[in-house]
N, C-alpha and C. Protein backbone atom coordinates (compact mmCIF):
# COMPACT_ATOMS: atom_id res chain seq x y z
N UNK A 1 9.75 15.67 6.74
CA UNK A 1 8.81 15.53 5.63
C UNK A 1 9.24 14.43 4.68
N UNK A 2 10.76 14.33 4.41
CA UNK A 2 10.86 13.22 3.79
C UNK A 2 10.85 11.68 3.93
N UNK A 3 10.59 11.39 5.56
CA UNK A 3 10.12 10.69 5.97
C UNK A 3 8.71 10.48 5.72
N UNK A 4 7.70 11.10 5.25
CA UNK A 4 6.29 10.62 5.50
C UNK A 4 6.39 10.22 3.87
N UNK A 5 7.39 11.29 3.22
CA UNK A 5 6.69 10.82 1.77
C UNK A 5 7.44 9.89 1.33
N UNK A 6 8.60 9.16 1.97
CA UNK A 6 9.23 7.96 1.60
C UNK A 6 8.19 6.49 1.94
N UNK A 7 7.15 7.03 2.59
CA UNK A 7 6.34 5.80 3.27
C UNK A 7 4.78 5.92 2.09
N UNK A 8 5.13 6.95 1.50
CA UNK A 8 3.60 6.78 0.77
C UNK A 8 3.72 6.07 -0.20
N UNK A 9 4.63 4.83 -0.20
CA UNK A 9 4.49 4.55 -1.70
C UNK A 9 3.41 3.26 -1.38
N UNK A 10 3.14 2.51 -2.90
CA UNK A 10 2.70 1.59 -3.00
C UNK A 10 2.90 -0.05 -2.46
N UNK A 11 2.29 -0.50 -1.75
CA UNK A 11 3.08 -1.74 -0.94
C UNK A 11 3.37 -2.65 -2.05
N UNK A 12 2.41 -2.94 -3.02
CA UNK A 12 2.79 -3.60 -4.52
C UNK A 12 3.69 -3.88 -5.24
N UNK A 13 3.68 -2.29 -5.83
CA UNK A 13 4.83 -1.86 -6.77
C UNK A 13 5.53 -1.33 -6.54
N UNK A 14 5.61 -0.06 -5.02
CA UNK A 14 6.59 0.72 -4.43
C UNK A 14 6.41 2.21 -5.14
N UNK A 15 5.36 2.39 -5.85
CA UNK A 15 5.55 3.42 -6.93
C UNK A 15 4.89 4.49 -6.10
N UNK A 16 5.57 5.75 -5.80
CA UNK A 16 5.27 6.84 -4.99
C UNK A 16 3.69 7.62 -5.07
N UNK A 17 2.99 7.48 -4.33
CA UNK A 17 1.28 7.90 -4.55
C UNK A 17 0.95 9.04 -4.14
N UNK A 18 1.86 9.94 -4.03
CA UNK A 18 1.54 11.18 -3.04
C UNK A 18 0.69 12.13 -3.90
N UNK A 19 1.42 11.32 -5.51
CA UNK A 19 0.46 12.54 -6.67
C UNK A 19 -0.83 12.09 -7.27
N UNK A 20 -0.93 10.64 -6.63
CA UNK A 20 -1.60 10.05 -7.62
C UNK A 20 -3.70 10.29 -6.36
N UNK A 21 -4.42 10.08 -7.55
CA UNK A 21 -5.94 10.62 -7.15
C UNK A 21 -6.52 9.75 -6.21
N UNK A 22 -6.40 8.21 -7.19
CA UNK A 22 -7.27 7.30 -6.24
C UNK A 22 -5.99 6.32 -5.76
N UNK A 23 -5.40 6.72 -4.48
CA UNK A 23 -4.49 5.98 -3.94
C UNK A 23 -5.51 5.33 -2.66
N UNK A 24 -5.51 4.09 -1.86
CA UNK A 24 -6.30 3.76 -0.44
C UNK A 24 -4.63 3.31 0.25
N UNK A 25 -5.57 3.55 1.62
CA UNK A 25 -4.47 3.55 2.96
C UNK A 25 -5.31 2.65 3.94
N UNK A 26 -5.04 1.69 4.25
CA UNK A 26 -5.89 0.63 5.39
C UNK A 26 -5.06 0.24 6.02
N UNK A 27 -5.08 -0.62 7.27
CA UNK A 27 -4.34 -1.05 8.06
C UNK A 27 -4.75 -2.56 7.63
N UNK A 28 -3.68 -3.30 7.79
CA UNK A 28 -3.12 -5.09 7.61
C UNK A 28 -4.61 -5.71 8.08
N UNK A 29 -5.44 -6.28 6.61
CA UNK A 29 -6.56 -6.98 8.16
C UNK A 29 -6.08 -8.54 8.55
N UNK A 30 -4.92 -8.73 8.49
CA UNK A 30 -3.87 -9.91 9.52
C UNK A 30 -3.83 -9.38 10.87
N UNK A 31 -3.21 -8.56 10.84
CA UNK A 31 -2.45 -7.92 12.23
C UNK A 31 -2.98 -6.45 12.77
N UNK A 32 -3.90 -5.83 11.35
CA UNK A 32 -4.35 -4.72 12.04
C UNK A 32 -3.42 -3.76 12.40
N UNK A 33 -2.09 -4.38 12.34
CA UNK A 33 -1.04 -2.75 12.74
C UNK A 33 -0.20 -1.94 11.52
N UNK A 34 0.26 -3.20 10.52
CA UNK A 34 0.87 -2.43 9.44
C UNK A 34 0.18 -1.32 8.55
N UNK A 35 0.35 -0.06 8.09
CA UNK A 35 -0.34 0.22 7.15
C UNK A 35 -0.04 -0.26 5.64
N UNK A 36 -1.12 -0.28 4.97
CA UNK A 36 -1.30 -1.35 3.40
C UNK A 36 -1.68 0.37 2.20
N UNK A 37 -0.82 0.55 1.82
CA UNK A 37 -1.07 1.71 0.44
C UNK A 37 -1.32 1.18 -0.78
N UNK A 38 -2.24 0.86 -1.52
CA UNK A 38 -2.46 0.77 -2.93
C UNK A 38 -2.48 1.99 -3.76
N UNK A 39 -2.11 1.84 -5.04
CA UNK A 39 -1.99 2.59 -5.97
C UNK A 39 -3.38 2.31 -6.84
N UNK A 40 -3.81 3.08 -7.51
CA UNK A 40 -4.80 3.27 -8.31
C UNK A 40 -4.64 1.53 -9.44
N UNK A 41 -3.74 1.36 -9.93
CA UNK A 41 -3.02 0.98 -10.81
C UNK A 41 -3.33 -0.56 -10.33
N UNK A 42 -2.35 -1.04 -9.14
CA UNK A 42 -2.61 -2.57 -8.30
C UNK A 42 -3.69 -2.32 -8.08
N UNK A 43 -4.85 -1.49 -7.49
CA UNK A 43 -5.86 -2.32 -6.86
C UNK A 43 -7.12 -2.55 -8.35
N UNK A 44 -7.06 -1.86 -9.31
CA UNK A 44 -7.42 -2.34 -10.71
C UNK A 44 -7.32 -3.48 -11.33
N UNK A 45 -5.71 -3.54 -11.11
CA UNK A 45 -5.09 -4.97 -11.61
C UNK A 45 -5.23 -6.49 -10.43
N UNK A 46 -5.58 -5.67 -9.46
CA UNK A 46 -5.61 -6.76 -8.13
C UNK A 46 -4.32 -7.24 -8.15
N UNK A 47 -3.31 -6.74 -8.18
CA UNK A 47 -2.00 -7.40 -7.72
C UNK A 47 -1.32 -7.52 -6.53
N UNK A 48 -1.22 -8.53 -5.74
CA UNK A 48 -1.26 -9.27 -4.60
C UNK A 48 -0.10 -7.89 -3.55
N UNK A 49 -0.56 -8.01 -2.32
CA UNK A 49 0.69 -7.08 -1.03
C UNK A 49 0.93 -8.57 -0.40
N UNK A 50 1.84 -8.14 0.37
CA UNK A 50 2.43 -8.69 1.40
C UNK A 50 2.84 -7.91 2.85
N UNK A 51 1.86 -8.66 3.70
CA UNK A 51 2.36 -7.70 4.63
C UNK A 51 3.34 -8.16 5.55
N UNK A 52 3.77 -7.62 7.08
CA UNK A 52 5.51 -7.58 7.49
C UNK A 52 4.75 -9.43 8.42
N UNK A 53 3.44 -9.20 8.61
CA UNK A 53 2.98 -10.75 9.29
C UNK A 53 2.87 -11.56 8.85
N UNK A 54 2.80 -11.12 7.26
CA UNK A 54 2.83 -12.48 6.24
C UNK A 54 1.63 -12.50 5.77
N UNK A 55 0.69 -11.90 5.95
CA UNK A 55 -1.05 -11.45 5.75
C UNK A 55 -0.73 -11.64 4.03
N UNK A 56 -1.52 -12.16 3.53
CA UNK A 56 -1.29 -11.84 1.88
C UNK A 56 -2.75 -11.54 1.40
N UNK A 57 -2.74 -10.65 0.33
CA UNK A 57 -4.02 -10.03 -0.47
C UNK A 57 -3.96 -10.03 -1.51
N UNK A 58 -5.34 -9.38 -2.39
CA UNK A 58 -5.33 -8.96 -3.73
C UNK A 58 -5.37 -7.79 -3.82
């Protein structure tokens, strides 16, 4: 279990979302394989991920 909830955090900020309401979960649309977690917080502020292919967003 502490494996799944070490992975819920925010790809952004890293900030743990397991409690939080409006968290989204998508897969990389670069590569399609990584999963991408936003926090309520970044996707408001639009603050940029990075994904492991180099895919970059808002």
């Amino acid at each position: 279990m502490a494996e799944k909830k070490d992975s819920m955090k925010c790809t952004s900020c890293g900030k743990l979302v397991v409690a939080d309401r409006n968290w989204v979960e998508f897969r990389c649309p670069g590569c399609g394989k990584e999963k991408i977690i936003r926090c309520d917080s970044c996707k408001r502020l639009e603050n940029s991920y990075r994904c492991k292919c180099g895919f970059e967003g808002p």
